[in-house]
Protein backbone atom coordinates (compact mmCIF):
# COMPACT_ATOMS: atom_id res chain seq x y z
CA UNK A 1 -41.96 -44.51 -35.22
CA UNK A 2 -42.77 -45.07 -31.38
CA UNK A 3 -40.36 -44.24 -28.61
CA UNK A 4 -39.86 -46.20 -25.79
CA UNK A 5 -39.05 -44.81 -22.07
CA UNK A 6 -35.91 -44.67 -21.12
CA UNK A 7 -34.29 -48.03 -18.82
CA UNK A 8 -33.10 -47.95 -15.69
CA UNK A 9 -29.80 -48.24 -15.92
CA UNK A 10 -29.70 -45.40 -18.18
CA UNK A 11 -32.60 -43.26 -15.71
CA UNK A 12 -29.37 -44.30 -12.78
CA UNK A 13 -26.67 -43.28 -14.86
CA UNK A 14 -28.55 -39.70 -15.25
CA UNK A 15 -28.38 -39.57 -11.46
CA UNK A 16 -25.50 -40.62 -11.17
CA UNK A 17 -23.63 -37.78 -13.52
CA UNK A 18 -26.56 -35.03 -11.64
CA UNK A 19 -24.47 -35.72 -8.65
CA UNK A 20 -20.97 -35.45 -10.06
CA UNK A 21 -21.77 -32.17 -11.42
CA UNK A 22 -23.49 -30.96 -8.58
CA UNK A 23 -20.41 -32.20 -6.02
CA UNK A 24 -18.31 -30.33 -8.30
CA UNK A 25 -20.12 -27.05 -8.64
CA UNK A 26 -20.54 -26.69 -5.10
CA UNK A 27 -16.79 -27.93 -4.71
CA UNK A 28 -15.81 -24.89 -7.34
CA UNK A 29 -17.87 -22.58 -5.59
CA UNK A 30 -16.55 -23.31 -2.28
CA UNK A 31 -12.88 -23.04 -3.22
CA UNK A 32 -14.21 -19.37 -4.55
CA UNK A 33 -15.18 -18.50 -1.26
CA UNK A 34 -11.70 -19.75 -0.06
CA UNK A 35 -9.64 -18.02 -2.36
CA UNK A 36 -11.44 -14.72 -1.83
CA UNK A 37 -11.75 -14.75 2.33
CA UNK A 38 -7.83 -15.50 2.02
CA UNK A 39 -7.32 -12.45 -0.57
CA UNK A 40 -9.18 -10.33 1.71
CA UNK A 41 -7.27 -10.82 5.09
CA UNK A 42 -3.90 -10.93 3.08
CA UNK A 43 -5.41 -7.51 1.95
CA UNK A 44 -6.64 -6.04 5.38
CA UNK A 45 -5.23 -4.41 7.87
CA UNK A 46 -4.31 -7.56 10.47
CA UNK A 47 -3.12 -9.24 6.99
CA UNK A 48 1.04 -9.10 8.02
CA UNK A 49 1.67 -12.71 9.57
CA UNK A 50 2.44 -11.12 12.81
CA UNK A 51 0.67 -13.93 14.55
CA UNK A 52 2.38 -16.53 13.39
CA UNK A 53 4.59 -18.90 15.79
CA UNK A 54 8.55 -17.81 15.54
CA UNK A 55 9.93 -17.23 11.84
CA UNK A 56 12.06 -14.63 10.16
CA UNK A 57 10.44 -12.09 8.16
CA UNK A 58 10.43 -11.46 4.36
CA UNK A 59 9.94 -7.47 3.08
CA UNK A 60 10.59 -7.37 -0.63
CA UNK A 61 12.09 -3.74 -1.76
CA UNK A 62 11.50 -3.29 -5.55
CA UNK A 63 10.73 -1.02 -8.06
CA UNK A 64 10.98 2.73 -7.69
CA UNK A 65 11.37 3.82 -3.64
CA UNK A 66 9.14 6.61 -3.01
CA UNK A 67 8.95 5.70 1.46
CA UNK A 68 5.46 5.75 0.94
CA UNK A 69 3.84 5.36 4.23
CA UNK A 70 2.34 1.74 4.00
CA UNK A 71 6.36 0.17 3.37
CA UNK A 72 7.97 2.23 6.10
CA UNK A 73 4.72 0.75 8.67
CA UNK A 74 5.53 -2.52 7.83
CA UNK A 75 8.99 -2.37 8.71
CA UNK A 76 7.72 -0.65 12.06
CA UNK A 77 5.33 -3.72 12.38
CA UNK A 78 8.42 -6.28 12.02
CA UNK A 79 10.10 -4.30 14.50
CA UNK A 80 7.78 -4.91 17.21
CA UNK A 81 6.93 -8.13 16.64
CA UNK A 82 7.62 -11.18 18.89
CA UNK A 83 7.14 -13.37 16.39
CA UNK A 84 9.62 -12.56 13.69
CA UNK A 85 12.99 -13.21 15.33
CA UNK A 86 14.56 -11.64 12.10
CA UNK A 87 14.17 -9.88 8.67
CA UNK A 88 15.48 -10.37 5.45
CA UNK A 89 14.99 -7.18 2.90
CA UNK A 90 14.52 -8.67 -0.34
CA UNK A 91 15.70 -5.98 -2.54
CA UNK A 92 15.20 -5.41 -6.78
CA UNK A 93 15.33 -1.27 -7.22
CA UNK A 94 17.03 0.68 -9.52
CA UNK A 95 16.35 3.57 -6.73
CA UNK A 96 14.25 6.13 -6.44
CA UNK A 97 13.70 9.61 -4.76
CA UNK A 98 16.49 10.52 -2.09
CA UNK A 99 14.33 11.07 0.72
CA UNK A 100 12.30 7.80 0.03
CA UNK A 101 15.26 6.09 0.08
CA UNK A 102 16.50 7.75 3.67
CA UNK A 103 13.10 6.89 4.92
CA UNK A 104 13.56 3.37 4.00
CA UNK A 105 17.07 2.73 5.23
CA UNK A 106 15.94 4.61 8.44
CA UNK A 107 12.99 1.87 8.90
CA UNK A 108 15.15 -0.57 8.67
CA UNK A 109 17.59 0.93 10.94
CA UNK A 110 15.06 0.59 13.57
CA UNK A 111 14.24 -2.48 12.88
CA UNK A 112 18.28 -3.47 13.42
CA UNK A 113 18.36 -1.98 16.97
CA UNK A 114 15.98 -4.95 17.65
CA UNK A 115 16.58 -7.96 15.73
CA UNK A 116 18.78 -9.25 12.84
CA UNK A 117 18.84 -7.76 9.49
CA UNK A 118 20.26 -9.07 6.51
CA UNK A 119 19.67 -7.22 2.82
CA UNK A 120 19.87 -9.75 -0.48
CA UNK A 121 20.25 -8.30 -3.23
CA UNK A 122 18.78 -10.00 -6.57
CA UNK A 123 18.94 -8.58 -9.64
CA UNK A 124 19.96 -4.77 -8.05
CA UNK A 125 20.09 -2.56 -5.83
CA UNK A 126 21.61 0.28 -7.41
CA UNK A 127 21.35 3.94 -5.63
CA UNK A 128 18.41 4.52 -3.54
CA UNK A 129 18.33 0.58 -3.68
CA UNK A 130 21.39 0.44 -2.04
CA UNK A 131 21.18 3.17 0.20
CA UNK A 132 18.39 0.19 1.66
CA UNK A 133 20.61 -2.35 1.59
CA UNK A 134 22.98 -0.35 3.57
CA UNK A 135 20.40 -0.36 6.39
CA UNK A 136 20.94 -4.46 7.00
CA UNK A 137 23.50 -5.66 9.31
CA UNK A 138 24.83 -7.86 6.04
CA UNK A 139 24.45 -7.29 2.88
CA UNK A 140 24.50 -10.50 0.03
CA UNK A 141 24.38 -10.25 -3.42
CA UNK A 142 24.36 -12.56 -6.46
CA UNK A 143 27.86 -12.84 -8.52
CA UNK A 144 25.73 -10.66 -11.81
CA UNK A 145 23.91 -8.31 -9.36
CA UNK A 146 24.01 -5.09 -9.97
CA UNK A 147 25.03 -2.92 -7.05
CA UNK A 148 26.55 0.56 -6.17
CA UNK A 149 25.33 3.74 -8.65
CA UNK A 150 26.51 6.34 -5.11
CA UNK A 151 25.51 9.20 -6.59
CA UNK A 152 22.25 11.57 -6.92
CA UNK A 153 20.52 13.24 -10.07
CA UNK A 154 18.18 16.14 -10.12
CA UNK A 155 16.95 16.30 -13.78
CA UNK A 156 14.34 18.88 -16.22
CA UNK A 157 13.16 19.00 -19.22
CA UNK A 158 14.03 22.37 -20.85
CA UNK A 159 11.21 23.04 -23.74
CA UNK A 160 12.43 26.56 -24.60
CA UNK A 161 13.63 26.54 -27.87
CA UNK A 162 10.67 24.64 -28.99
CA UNK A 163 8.67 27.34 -27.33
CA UNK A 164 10.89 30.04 -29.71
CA UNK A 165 9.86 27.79 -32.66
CA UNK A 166 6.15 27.95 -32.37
CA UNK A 167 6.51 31.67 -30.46
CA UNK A 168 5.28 30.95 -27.61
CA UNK A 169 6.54 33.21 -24.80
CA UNK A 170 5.86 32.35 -20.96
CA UNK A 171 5.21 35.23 -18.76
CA UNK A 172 5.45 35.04 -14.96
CA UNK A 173 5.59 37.41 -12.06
CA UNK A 174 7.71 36.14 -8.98
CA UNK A 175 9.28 37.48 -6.05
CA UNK A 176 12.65 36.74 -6.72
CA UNK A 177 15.16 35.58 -9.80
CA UNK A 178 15.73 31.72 -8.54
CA UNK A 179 11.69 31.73 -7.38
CA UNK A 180 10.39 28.28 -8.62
CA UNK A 181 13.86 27.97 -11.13
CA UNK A 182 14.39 26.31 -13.16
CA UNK A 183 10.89 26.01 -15.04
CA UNK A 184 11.91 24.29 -18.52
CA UNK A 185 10.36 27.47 -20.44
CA UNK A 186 13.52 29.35 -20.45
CA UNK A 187 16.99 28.80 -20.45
CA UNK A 188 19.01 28.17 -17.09
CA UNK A 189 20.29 31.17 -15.23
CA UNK A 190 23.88 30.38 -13.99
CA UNK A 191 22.73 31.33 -10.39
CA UNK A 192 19.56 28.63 -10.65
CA UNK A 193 21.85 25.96 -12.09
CA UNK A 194 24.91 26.91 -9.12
CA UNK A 195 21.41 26.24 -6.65
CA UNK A 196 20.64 23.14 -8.12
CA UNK A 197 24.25 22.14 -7.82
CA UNK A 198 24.35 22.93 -4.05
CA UNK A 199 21.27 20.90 -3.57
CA UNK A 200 22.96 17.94 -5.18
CA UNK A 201 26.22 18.24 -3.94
CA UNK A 202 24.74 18.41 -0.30
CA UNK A 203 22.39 14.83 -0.61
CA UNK A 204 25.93 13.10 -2.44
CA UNK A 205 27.74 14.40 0.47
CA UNK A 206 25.05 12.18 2.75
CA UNK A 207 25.20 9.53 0.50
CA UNK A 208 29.14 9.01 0.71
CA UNK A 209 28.93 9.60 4.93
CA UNK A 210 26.08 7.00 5.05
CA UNK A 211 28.56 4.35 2.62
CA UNK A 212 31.48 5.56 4.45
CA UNK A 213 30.13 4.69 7.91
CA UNK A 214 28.37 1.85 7.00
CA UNK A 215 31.10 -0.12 5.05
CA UNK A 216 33.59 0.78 6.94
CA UNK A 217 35.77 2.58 3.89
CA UNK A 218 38.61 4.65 3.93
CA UNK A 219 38.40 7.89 1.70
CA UNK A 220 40.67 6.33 -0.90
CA UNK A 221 38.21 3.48 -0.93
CA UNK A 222 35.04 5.49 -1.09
CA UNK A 223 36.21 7.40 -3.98
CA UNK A 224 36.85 4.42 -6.23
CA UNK A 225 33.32 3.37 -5.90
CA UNK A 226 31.45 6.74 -5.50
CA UNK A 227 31.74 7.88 -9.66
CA UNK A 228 27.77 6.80 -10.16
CA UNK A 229 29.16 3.64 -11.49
CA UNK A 230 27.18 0.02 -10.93
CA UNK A 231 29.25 -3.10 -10.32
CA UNK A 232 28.64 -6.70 -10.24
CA UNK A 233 28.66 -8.77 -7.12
CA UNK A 234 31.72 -10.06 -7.75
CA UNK A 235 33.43 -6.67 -8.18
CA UNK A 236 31.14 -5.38 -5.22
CA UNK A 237 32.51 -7.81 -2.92
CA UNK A 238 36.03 -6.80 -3.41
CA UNK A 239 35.30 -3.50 -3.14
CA UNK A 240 33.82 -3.70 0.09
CA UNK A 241 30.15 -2.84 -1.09
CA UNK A 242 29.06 -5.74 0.20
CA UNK A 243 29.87 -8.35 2.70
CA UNK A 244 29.19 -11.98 0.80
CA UNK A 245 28.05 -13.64 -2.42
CA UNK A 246 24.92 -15.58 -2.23
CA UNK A 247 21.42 -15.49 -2.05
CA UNK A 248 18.48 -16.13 0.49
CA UNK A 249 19.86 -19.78 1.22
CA UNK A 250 23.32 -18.59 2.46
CA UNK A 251 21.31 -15.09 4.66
CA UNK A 252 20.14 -17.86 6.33
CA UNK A 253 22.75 -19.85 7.39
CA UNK A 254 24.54 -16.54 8.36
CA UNK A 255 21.89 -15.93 10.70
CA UNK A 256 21.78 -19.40 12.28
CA UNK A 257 25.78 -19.25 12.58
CA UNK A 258 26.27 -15.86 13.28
CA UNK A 259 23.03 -14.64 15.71
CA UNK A 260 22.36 -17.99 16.77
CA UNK A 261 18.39 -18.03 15.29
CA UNK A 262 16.74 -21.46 15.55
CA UNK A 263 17.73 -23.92 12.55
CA UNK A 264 14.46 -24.32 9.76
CA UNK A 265 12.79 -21.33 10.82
CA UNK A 266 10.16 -20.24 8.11
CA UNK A 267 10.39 -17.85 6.20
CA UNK A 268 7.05 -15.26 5.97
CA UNK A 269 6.24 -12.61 3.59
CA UNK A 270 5.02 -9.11 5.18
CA UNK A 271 3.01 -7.13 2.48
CA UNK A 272 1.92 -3.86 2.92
CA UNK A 273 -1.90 -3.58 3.79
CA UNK A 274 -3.94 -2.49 0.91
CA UNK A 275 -7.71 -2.10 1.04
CA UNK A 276 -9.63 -4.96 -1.08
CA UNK A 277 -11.13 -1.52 -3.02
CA UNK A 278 -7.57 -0.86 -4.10
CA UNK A 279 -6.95 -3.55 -5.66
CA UNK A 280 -5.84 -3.79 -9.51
CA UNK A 281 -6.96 -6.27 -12.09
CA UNK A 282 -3.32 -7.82 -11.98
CA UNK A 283 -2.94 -7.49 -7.96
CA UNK A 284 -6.07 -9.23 -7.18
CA UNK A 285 -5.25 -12.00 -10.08
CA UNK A 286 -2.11 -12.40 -8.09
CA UNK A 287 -4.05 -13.32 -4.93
CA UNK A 288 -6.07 -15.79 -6.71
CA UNK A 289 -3.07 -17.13 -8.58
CA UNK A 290 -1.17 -17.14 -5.02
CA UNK A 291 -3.62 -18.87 -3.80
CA UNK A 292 -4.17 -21.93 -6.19
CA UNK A 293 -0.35 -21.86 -5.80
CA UNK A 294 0.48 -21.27 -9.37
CA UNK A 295 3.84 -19.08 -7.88
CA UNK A 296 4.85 -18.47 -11.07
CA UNK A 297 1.64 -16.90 -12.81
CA UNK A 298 1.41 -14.54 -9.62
CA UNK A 299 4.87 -13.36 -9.63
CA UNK A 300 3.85 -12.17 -13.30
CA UNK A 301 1.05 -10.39 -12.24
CA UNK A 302 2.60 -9.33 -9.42
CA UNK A 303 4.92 -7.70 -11.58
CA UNK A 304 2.58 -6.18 -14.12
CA UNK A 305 0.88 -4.72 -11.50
CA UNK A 306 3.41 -2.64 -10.39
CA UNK A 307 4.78 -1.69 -13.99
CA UNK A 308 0.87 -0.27 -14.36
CA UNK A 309 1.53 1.81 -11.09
CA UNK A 310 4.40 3.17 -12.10
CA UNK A 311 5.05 6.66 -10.69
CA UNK A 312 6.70 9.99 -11.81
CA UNK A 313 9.45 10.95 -9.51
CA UNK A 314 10.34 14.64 -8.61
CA UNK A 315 12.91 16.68 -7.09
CA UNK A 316 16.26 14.64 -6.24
CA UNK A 317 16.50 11.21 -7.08
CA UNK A 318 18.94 8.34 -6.57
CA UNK A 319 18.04 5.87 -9.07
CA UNK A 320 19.81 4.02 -12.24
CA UNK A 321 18.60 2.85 -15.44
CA UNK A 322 20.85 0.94 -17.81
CA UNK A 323 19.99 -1.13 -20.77
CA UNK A 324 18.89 -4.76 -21.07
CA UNK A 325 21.06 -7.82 -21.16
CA UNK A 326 19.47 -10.92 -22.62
């Protein structure tokens, strides 16, 4: 058996595919550098497109509303910019915490005294949800949106019975009877529950004045909508809860017609800064995702990353949660 060396066509061919591969592992590696030098100044703090030429601004409310401090600084941020003429507040929220949602709807009152504001609605914006969409100068809404829930919650677990079951007794020393009440280890005193009440009663009170005043309703009008019910758009609309049925496409046009913004102005996301460090297996798979421009796949992500930050709310909450309509 011999062997014979190999021709030249084949010894060119060899070459030939050495070069392909290389071109293409130094094209993948480059597009790697790419994708992670855009992740990281989406992600830093000069990340909002604030320097962009004119265009109208895109903050997305969703989820629980807690007014953390990084959404209500990007609403300050839209404010003064000179770039973004106006803002659209893209809102999915079944609510949240009653002060989160005042600190929201007071960022984007701020942001109104300067520019434009309208609030679209997609799938809901049910109590503290709406409280933010009552902060736009307009408010849209899709004909099966959810909207409305006016109403506040303030809810505890109560574990004492199953404490008498397995005899276990708490015992606590406290300067007074409604001290830190109720505490779920004993039943509720009348006097902590006629507190609780009071504190309730007093944030529903500012939720009806804020939906009064802001939609423009008589009392007869407030109180048909103001039972913790949701409604659809199309029952919202005639109920004065919000101003038009439609989506992003007609905010626009209501903004061209009505405040006289430039026709085709783009329309640019603002994100919340968020340190590279901080970033979740699903967040930073949405950047890449985002980046390759597979929209879809990084909404997903985008979405299971904020399921796997879900927080626990306390104290008095706005918020909804209803059941699941395939």
């Amino acid at each position: 058996m011999s062997f014979s060396e190999p021709g030249a066509d084949h010894l060119i061919d060899r070459r030939i595919l050495r070069r392909k591969v290389s071109f293409w592992r130094i094209g993948t590696f480059l597009a790697l550098i790419v994708a992670v030098v855009v992740a990281g100044w989406r992600y830093s703090a000069s990340g909002n497109p604030g320097g962009f030429a004119h265009h109208i601004a895109r903050i997305s409310v969703t989820g629980l509303i807690t007014g953390d401090r990084e959404t209500v600084k990007l609403f300050d941020d839209v404010a003064k910019s000179s770039s973004a003429t106006a803002l659209i507040v893209s809102i999915e929220s079944p609510g949240g915490t009653t002060t989160g949602a005042e600190r929201i709807y007071d960022a984007i009152r701020r942001v109104a005294e300067r520019k434009p504001v309208v609030a679209v609605v997609r799938g809901m914006a049910a109590s503290g949800g709406y409280i933010a969409a009552l902060g736009a100068d307009r408010i849209f809404a899709q004909g099966n949106s959810l909207v409305g829930s006016i109403g506040v919650l303030f809810q505890f677990p109560n574990v004492s019975r199953l404490l008498d079951t397995i005899g276990v007794k708490l015992e606590e020393v406290k300067s007074s009877p409604l001290k830190a009440a109720p505490n779920g280890y004993e039943p509720t005193s009348p006097e902590a529950r006629a507190a609780l009440a009071a504190l309730v009663s007093d944030s529903f009170d500012w939720f009806k004045t804020l939906v009064r005043s802001r939609r423009h309703m008589e009392d007869v009008e407030l109180d048909r909508v103001a039972d913790g019910r949701v409604f659809t758009g199309r029952q919202g609309l005639g109920l004065k809860l919000i101003d038009a049925l439609g989506d992003e496409r007609e905010a626009i046009a209501w903004l061209e017609s009505e405040k006289k913004l430039g026709h085709d102005l783009p329309v640019r996301d603002w994100r919340p800064a968020r340190s590279m460090d901080g970033l979740g297996l699903f967040s930073l798979a949405a950047e890449f995702t985002d980046v390759a421009g597979l929209k879809n796949i990084s909404e997903l992500m985008r979405k299971l990353d904020a399921q796997s930050q879900a927080r626990v709310l306390d104290g008095l909450v706005a918020v909804w949660q209803g059941g699941v309509v395939n």
